[in-house]
PDB file of N, CA and C in Angstrom:
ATOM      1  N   UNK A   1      23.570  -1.730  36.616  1.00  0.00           N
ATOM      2  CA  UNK A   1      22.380  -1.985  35.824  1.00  0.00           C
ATOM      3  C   UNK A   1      21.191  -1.204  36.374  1.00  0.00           C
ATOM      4  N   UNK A   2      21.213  -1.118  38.001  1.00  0.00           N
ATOM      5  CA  UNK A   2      20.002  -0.301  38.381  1.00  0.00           C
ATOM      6  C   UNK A   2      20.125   1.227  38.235  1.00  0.00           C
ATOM      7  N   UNK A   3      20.994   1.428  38.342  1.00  0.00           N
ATOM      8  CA  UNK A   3      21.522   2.837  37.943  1.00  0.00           C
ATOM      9  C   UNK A   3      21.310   3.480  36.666  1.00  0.00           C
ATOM     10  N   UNK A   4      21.138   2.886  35.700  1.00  0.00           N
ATOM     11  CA  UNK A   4      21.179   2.830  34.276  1.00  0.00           C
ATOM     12  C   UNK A   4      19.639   2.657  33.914  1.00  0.00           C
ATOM     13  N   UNK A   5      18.916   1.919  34.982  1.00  0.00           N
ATOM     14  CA  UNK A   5      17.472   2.059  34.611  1.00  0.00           C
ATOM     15  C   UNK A   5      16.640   3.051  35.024  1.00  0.00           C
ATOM     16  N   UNK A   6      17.543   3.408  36.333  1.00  0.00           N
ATOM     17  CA  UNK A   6      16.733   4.679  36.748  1.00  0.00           C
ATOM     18  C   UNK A   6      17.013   6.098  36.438  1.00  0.00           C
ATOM     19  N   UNK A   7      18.327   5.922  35.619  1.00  0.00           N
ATOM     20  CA  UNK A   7      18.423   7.417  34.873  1.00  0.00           C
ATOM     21  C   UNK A   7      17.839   7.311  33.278  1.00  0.00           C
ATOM     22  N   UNK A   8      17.577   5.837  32.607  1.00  0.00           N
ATOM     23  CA  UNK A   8      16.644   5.705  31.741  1.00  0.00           C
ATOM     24  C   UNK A   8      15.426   7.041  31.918  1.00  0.00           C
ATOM     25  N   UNK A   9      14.335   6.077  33.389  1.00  0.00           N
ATOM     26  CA  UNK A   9      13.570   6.709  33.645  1.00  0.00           C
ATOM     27  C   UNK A   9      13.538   7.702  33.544  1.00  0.00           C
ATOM     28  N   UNK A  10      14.424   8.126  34.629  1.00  0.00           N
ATOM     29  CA  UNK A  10      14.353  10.328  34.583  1.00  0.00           C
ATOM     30  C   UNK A  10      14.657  10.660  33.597  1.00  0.00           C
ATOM     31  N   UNK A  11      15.411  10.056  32.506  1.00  0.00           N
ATOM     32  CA  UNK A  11      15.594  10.941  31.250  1.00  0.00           C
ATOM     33  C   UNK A  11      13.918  10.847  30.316  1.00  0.00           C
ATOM     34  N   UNK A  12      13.595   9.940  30.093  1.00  0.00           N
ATOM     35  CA  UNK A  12      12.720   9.996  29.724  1.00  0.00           C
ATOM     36  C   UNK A  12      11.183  10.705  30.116  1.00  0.00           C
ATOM     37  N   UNK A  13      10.814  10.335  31.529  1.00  0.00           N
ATOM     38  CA  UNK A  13      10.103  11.655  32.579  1.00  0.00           C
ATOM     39  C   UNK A  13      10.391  13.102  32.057  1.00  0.00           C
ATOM     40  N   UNK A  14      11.566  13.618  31.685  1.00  0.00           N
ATOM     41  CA  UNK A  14      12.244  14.240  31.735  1.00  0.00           C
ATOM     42  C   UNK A  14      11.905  15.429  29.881  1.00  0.00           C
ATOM     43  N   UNK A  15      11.728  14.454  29.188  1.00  0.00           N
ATOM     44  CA  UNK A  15      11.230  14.540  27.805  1.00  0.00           C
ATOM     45  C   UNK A  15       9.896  14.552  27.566  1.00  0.00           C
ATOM     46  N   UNK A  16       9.286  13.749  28.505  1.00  0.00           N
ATOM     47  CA  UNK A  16       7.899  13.886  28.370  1.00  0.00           C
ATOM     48  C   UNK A  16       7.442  15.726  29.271  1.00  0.00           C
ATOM     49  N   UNK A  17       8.443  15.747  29.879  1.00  0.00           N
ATOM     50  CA  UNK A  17       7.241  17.209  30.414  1.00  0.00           C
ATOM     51  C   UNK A  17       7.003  16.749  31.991  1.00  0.00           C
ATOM     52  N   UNK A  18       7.185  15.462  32.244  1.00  0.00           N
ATOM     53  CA  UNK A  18       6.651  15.409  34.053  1.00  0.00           C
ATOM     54  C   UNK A  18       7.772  16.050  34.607  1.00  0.00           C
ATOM     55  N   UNK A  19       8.812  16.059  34.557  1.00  0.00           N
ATOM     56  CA  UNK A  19       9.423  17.030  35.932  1.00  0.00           C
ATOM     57  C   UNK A  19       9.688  18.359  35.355  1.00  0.00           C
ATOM     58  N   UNK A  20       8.634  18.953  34.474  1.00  0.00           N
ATOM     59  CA  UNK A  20       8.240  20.910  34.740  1.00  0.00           C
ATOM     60  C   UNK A  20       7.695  21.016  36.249  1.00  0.00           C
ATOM     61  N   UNK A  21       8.154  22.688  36.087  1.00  0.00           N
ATOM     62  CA  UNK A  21       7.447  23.169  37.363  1.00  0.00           C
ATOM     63  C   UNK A  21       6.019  23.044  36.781  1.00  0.00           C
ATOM     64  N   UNK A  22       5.066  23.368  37.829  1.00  0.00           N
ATOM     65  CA  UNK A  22       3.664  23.318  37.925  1.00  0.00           C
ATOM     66  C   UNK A  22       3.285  24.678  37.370  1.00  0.00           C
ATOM     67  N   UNK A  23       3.018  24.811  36.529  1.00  0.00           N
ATOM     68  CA  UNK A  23       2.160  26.356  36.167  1.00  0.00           C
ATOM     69  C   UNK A  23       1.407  26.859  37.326  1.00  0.00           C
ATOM     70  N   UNK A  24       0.855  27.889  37.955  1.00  0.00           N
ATOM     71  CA  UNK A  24      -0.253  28.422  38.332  1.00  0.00           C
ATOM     72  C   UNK A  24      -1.285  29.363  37.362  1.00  0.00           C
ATOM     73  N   UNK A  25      -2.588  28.671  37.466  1.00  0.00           N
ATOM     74  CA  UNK A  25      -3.353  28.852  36.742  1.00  0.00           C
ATOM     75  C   UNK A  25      -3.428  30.580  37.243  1.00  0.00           C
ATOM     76  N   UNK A  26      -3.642  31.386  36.533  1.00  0.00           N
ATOM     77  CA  UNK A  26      -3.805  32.798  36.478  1.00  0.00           C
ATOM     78  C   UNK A  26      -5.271  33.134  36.567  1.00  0.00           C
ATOM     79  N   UNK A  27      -5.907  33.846  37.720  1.00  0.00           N
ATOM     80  CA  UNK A  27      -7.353  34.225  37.393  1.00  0.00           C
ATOM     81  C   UNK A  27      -8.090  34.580  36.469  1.00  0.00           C
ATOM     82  N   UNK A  28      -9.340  34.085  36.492  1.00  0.00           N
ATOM     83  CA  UNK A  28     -10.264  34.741  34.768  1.00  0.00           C
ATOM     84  C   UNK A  28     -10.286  36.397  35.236  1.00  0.00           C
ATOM     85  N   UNK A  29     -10.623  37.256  34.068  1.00  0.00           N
ATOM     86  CA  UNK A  29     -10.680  38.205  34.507  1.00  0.00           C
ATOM     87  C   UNK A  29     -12.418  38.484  33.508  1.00  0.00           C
ATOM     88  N   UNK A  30     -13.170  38.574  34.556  1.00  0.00           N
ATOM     89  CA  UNK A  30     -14.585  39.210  34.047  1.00  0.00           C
ATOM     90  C   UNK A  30     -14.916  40.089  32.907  1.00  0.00           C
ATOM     91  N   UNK A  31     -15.309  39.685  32.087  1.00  0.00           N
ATOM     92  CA  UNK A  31     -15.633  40.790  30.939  1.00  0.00           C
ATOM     93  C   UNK A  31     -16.929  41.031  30.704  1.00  0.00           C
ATOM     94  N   UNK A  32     -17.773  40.442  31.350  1.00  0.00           N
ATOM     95  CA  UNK A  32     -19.602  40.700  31.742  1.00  0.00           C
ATOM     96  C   UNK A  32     -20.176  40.427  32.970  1.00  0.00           C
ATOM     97  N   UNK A  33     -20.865  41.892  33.354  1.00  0.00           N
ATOM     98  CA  UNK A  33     -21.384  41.225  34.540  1.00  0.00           C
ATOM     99  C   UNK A  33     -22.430  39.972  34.360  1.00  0.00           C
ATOM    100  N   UNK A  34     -23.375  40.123  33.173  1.00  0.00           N
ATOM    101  CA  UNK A  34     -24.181  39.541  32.364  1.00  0.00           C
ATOM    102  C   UNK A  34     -23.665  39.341  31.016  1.00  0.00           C
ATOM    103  N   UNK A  35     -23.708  38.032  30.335  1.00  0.00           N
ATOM    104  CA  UNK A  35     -23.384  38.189  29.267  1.00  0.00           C
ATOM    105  C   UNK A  35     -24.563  38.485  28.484  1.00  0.00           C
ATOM    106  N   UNK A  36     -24.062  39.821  27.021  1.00  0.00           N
ATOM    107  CA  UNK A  36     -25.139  39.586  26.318  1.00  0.00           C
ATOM    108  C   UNK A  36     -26.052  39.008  25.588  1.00  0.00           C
ATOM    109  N   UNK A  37     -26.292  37.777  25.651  1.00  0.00           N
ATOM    110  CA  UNK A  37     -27.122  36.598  25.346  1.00  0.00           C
ATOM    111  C   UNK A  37     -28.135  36.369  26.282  1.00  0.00           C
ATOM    112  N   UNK A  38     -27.668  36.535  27.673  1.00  0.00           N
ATOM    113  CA  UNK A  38     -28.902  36.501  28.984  1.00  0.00           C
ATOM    114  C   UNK A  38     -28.926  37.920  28.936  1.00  0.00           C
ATOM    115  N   UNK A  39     -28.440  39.034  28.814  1.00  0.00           N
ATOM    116  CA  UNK A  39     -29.427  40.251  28.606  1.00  0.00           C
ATOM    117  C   UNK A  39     -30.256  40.779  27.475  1.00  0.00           C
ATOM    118  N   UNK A  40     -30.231  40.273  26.366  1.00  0.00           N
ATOM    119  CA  UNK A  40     -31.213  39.846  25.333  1.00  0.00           C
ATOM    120  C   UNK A  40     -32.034  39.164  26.206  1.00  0.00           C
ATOM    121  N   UNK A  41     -32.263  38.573  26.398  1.00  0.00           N
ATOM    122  CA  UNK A  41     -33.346  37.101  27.280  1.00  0.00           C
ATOM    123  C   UNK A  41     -33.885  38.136  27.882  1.00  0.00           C
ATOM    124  N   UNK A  42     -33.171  38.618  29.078  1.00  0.00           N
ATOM    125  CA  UNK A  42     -33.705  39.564  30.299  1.00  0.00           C
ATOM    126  C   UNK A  42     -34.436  40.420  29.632  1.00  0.00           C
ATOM    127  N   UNK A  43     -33.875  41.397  28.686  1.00  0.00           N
ATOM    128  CA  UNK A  43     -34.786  42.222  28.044  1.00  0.00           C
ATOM    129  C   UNK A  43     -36.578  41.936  27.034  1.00  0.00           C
ATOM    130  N   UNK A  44     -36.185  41.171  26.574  1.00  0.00           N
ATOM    131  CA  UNK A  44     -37.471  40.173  25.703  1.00  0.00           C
ATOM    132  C   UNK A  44     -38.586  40.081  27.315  1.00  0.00           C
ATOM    133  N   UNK A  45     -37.905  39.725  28.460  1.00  0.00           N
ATOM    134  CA  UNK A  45     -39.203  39.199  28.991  1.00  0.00           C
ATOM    135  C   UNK A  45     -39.832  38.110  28.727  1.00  0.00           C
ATOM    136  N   UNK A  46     -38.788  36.368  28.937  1.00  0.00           N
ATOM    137  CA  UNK A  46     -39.566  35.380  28.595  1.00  0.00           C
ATOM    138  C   UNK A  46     -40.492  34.918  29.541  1.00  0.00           C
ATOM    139  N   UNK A  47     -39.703  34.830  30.634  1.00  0.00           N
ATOM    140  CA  UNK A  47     -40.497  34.330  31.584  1.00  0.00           C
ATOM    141  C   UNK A  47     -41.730  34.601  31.991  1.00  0.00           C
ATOM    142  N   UNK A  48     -41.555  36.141  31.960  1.00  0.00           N
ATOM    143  CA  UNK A  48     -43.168  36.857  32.045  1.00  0.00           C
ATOM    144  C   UNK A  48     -44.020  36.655  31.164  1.00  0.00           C
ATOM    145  N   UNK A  49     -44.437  36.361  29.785  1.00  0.00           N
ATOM    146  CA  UNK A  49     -44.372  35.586  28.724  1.00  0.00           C
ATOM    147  C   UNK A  49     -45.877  34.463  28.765  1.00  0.00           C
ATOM    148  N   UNK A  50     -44.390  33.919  29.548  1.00  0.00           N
ATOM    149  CA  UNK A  50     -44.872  32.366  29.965  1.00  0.00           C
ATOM    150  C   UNK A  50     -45.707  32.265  30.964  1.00  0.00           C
ATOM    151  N   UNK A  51     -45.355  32.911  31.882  1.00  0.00           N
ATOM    152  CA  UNK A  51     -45.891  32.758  33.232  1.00  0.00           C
ATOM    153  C   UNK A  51     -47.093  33.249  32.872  1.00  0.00           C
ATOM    154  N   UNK A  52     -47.352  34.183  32.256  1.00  0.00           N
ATOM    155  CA  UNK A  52     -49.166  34.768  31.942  1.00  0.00           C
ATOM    156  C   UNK A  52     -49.747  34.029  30.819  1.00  0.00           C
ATOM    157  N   UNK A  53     -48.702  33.176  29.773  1.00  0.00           N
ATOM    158  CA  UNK A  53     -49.968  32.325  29.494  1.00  0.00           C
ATOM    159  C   UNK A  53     -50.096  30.812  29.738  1.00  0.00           C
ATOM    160  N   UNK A  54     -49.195  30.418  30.772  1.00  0.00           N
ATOM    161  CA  UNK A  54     -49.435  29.530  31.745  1.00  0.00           C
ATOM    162  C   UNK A  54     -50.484  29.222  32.427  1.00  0.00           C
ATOM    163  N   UNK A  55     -50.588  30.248  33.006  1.00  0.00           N
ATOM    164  CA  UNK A  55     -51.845  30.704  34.092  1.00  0.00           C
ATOM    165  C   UNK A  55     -53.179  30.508  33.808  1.00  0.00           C
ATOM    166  N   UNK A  56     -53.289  30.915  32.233  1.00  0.00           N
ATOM    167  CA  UNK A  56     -54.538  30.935  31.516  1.00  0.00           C
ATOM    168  C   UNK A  56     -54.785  28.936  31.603  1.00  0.00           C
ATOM    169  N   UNK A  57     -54.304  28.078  31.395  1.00  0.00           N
ATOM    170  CA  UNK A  57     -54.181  26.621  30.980  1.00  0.00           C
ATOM    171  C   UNK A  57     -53.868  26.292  32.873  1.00  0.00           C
ATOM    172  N   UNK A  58     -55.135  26.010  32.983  1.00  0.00           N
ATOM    173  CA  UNK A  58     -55.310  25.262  34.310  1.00  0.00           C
ATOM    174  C   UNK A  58     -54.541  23.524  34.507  1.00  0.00           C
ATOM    175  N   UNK A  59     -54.754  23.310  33.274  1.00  0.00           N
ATOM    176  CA  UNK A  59     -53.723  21.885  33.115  1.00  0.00           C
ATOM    177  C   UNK A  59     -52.908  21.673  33.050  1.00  0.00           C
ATOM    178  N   UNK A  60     -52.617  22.553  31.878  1.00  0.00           N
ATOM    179  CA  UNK A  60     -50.871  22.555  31.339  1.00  0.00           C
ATOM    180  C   UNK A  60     -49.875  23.189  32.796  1.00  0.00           C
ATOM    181  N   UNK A  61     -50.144  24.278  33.545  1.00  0.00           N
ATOM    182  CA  UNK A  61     -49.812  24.535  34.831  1.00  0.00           C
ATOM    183  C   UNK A  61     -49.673  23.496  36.151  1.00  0.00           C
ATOM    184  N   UNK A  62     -50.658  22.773  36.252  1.00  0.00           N
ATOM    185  CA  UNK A  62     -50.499  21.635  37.290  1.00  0.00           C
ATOM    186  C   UNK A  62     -49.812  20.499  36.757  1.00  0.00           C
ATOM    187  N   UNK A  63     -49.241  20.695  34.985  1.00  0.00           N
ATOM    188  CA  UNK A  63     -48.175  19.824  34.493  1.00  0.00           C
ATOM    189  C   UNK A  63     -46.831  20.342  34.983  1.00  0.00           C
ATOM    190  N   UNK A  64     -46.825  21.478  34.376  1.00  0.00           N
ATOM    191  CA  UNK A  64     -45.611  22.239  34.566  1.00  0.00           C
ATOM    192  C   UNK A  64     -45.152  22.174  36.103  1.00  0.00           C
ATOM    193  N   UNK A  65     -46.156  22.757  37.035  1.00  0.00           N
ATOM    194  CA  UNK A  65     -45.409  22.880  38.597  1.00  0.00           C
ATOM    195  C   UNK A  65     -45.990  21.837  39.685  1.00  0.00           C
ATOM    196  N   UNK A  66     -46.451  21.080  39.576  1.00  0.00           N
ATOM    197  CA  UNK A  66     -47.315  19.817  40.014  1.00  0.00           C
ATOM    198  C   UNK A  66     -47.510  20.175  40.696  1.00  0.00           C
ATOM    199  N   UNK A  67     -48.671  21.250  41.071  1.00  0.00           N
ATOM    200  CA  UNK A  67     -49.727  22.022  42.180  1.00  0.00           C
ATOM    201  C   UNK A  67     -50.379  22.767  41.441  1.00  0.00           C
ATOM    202  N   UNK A  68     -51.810  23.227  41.449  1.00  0.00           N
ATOM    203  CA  UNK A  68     -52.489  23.806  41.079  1.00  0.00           C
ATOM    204  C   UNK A  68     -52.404  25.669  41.112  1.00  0.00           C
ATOM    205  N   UNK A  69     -52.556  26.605  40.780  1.00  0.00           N
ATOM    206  CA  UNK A  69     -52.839  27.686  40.508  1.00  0.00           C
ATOM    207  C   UNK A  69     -52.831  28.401  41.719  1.00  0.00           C
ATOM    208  N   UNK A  70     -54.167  27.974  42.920  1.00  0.00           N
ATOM    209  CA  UNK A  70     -54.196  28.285  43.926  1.00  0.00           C
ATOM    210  C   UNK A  70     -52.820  28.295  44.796  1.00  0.00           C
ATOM    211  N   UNK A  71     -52.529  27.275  44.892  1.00  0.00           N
ATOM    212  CA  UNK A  71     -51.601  26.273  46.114  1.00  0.00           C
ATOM    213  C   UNK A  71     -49.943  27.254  45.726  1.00  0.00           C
ATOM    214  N   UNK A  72     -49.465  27.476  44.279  1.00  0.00           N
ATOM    215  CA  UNK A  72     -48.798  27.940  44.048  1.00  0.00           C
ATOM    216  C   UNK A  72     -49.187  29.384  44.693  1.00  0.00           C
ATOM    217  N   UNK A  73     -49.834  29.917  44.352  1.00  0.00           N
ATOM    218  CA  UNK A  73     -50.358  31.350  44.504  1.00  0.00           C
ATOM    219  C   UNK A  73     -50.078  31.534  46.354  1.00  0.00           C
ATOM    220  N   UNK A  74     -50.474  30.391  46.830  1.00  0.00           N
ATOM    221  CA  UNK A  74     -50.709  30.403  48.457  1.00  0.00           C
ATOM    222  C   UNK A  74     -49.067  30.123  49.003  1.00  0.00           C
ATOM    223  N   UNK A  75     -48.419  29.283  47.896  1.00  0.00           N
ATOM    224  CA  UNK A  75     -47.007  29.689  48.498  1.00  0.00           C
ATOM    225  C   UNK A  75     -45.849  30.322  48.258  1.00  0.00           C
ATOM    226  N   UNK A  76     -46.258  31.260  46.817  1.00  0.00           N
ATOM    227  CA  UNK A  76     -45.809  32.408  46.496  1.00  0.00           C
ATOM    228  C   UNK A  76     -45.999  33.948  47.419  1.00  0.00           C
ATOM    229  N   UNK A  77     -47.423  33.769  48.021  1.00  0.00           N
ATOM    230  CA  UNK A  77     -47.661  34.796  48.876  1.00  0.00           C
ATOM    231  C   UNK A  77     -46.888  34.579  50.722  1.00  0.00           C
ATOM    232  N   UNK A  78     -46.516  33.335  50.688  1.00  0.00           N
ATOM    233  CA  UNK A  78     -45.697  32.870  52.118  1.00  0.00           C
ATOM    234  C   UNK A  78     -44.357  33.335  52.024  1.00  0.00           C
ATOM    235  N   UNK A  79     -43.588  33.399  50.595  1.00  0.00           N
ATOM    236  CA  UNK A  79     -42.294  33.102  50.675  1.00  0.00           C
ATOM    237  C   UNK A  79     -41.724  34.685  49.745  1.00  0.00           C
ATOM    238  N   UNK A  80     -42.976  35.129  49.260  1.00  0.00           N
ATOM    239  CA  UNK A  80     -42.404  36.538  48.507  1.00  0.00           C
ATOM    240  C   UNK A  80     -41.141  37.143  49.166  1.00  0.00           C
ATOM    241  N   UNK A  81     -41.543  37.768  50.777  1.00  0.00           N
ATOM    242  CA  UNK A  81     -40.664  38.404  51.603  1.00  0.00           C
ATOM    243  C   UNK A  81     -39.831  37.949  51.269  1.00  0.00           C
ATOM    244  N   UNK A  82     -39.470  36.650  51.778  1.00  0.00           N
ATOM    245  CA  UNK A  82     -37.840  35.904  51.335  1.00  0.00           C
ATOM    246  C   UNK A  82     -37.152  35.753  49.625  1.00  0.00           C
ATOM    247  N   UNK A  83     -38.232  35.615  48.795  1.00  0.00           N
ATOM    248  CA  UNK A  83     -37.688  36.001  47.101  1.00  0.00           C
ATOM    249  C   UNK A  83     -37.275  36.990  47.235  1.00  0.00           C
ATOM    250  N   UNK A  84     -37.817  37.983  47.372  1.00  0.00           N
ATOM    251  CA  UNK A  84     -37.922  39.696  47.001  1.00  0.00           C
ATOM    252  C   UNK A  84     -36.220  39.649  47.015  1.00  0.00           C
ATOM    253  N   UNK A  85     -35.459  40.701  46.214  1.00  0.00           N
ATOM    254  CA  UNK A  85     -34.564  41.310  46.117  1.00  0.00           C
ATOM    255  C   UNK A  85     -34.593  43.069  45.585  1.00  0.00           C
ATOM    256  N   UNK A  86     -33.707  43.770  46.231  1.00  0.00           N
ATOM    257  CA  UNK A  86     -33.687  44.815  45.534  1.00  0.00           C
ATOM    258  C   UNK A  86     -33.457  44.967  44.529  1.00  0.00           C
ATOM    259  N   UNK A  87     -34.009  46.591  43.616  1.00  0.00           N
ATOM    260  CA  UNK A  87     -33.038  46.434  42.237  1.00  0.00           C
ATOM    261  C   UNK A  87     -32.049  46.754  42.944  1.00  0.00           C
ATOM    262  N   UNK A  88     -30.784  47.055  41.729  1.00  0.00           N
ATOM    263  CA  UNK A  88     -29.571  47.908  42.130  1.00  0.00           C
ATOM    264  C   UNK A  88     -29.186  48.517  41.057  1.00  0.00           C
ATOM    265  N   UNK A  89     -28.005  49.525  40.608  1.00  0.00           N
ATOM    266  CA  UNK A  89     -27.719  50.087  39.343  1.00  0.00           C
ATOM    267  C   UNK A  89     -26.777  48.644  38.480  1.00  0.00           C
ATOM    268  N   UNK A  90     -26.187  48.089  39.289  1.00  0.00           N
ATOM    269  CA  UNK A  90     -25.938  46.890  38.083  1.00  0.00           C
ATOM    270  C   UNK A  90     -26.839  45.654  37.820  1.00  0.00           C
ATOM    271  N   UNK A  91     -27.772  45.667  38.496  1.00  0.00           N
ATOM    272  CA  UNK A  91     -28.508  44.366  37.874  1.00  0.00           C
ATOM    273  C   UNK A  91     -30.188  45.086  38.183  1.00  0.00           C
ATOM    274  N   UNK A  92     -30.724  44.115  36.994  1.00  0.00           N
ATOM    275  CA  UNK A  92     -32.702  43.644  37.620  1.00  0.00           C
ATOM    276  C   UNK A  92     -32.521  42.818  38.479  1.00  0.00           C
ATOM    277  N   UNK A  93     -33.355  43.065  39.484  1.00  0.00           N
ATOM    278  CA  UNK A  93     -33.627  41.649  40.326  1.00  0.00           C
ATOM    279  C   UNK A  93     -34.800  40.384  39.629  1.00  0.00           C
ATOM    280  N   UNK A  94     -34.632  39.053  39.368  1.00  0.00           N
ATOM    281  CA  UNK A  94     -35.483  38.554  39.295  1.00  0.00           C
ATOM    282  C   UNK A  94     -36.302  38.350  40.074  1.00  0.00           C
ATOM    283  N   UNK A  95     -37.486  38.176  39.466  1.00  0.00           N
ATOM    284  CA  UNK A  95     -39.053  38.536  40.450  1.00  0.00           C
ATOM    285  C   UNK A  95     -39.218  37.103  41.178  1.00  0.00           C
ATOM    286  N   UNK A  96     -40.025  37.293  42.311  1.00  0.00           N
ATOM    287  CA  UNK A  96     -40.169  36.121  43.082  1.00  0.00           C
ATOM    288  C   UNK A  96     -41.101  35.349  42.659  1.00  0.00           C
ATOM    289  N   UNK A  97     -41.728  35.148  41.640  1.00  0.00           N
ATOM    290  CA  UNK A  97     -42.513  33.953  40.535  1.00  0.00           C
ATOM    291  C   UNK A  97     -41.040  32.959  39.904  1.00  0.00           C
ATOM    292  N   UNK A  98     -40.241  33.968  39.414  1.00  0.00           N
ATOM    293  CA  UNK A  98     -39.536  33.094  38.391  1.00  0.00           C
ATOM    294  C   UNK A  98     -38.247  32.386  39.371  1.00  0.00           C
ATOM    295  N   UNK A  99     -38.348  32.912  40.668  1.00  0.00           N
ATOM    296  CA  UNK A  99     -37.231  32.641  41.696  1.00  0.00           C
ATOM    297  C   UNK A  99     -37.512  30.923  42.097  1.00  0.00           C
ATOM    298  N   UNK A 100     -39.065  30.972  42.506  1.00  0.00           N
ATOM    299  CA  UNK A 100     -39.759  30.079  42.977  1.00  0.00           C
ATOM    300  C   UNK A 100     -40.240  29.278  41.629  1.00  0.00           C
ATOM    301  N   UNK A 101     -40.454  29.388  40.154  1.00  0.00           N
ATOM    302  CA  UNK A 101     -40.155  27.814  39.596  1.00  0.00           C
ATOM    303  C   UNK A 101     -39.366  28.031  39.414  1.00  0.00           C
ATOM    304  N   UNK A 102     -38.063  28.075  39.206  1.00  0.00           N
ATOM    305  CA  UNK A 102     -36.657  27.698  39.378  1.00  0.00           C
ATOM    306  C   UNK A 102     -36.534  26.638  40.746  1.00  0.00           C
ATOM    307  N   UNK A 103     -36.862  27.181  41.793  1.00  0.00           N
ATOM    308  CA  UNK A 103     -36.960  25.978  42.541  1.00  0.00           C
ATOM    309  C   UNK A 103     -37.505  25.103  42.825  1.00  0.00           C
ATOM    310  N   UNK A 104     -38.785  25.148  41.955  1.00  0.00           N
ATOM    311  CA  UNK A 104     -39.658  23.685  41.910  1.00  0.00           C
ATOM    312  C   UNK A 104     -39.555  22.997  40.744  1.00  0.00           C
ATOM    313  N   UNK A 105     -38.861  23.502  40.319  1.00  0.00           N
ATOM    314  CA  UNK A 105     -38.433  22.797  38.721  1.00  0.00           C
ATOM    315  C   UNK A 105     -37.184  22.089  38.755  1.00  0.00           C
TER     316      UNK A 105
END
């Protein structure tokens, strides 16, 4: 009788698909360094955009980055060195404004 239940089991295991081998998932293979949807974006220039008429709205700015104009400005000029990136021939570098709200955001 136990014999009979446990080849039940495996037959059925067996139909469902649990005792396949395990596939290995096969690597993606890259087809953008950027996709073109963020290089549209990149190209338009939103951020820059924004960021200059941000600037103008002394309020709406200390909404947006909860520090004032100055204070940002004073720790954009501390941390540039460390934003900064080179260009290179495959990418823009993003600028160290949009590096830094990304990280206060």
């Amino acid at each position: 009788m136990c014999d009979n239940l446990l080849l039940n089991i495996i037959c059925a295991a067996e139909a469902a698909g649990e005792l396949d081998e395990p596939t290995i998932p096969t690597p993606k293979v890259r087809k953008y360094w950027v996709h073109p949807v963020h290089s549209k974006i990149e190209g338009e220039n939103y951020f820059a955009i924004f960021y200059e008429n941000i600037r103008k709205l002394p309020m709406k700015f200390f909404e947006y980055f909860r520090m004032s104009i100055t204070s940002f400005d004073e720790l954009l000029k501390i941390l540039r060195p460390h934003l900064k990136t080179q260009k290179t021939n495959m990418r823009s570098p993003i600028s160290a404004e949009l590096r830094l709200t990304v990280t206060i955001r």
